[in-house]
C-alpha atoms as a PDB file:
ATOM      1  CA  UNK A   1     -11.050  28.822 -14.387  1.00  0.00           C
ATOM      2  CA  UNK A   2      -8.955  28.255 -11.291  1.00  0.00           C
ATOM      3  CA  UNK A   3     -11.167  27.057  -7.938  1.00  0.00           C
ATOM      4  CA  UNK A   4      -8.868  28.485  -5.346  1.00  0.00           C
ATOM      5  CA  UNK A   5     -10.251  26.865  -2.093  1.00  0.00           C
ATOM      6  CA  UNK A   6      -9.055  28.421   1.561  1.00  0.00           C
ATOM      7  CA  UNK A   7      -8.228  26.403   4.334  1.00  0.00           C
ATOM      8  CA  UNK A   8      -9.134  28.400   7.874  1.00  0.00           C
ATOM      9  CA  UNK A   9      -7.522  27.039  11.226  1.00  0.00           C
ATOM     10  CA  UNK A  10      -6.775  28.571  13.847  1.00  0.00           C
ATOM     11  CA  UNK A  11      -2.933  29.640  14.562  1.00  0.00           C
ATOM     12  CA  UNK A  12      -1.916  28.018  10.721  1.00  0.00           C
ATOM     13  CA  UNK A  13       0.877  25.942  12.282  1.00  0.00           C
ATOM     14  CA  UNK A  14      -0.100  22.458  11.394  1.00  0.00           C
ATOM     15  CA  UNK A  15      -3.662  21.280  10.266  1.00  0.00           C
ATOM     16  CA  UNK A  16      -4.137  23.400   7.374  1.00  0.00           C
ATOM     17  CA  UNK A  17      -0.418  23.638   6.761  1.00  0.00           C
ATOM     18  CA  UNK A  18      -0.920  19.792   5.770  1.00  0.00           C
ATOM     19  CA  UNK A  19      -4.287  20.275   3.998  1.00  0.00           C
ATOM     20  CA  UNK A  20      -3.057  23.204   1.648  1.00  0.00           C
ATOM     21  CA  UNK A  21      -0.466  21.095   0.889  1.00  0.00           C
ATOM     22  CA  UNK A  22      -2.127  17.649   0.546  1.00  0.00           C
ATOM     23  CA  UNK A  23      -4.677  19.238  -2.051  1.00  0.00           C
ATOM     24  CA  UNK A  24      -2.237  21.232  -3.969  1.00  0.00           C
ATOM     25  CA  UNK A  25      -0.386  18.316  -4.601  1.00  0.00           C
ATOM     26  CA  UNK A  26      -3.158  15.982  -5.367  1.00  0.00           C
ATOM     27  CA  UNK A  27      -4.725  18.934  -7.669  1.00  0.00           C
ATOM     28  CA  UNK A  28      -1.680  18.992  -9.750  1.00  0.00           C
ATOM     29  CA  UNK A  29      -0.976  15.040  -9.516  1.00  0.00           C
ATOM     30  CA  UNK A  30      -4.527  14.718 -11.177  1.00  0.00           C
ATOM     31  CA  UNK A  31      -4.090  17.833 -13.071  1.00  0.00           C
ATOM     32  CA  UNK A  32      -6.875  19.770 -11.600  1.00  0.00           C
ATOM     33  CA  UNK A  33      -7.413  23.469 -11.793  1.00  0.00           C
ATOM     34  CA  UNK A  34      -7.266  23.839  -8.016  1.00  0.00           C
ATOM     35  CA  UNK A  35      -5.393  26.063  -5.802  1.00  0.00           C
ATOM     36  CA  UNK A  36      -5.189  25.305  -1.894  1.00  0.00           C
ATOM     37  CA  UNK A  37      -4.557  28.336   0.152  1.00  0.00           C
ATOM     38  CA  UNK A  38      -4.165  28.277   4.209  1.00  0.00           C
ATOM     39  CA  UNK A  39      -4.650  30.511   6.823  1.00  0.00           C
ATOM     40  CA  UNK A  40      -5.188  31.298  10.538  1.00  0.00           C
ATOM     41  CA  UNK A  41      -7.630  33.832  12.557  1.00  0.00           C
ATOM     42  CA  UNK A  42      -4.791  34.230  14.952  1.00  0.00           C
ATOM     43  CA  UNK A  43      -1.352  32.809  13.234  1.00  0.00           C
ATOM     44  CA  UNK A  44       1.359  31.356  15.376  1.00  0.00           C
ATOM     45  CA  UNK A  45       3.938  32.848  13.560  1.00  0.00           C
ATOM     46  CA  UNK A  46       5.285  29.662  12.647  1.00  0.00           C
ATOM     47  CA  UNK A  47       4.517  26.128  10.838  1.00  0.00           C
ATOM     48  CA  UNK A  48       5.189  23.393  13.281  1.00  0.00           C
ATOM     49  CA  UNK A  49       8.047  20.927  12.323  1.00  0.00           C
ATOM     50  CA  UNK A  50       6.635  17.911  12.632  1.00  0.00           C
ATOM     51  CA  UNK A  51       3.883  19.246  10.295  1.00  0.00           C
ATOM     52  CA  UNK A  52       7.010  19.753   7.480  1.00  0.00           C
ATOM     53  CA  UNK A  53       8.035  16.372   8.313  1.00  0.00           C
ATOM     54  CA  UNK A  54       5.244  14.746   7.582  1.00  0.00           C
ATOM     55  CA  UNK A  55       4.438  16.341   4.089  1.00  0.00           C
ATOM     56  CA  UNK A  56       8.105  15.507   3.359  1.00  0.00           C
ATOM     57  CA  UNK A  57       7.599  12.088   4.366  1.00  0.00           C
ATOM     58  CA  UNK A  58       4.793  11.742   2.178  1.00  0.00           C
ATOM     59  CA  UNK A  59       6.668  13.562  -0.851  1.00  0.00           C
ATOM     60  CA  UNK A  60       4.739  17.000  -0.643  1.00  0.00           C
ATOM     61  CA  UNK A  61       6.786  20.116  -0.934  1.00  0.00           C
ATOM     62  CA  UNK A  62       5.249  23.428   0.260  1.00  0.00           C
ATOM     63  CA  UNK A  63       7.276  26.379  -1.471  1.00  0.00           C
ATOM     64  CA  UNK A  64       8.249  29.061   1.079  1.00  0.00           C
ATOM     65  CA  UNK A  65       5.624  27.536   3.975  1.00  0.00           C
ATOM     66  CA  UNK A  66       4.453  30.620   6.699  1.00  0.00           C
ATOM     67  CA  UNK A  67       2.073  30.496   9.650  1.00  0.00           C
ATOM     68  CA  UNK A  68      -0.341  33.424   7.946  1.00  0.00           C
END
């Protein structure tokens, strides 16, 4: 069975941006059953860049990322 774990900030731009995608790429590196999700009480609108540049950096690719 899938965990599916959510990861609450507040505008979604940055901090859980990199979490969700720090865990769903450890979760499949180990192959866990784990699905990060990410989300905001009051979304920006938009993932901050440097955010993206880091998981890139790092070798983490988020598919379609959105401040939600």
């Amino acid at each position: 069975m899938t965990a599916h774990v959510l990861i609450l900030c507040t505008h979604n731009s940055a901090r859980s941006v990199l979490a969700e995608g720090m865990l769903n790429h450890w979760a499949n590196k180990l192959g866990r059953d784990v699905v990060a999700h990410s989300a905001g009480s009051a979304p920006s609108g938009r993932i901050n860049p440097f955010a993206l540049e880091a998981l890139a950096a790092a070798g983490i690719t988020i598919d379609k990322p959105r401040s939600k």
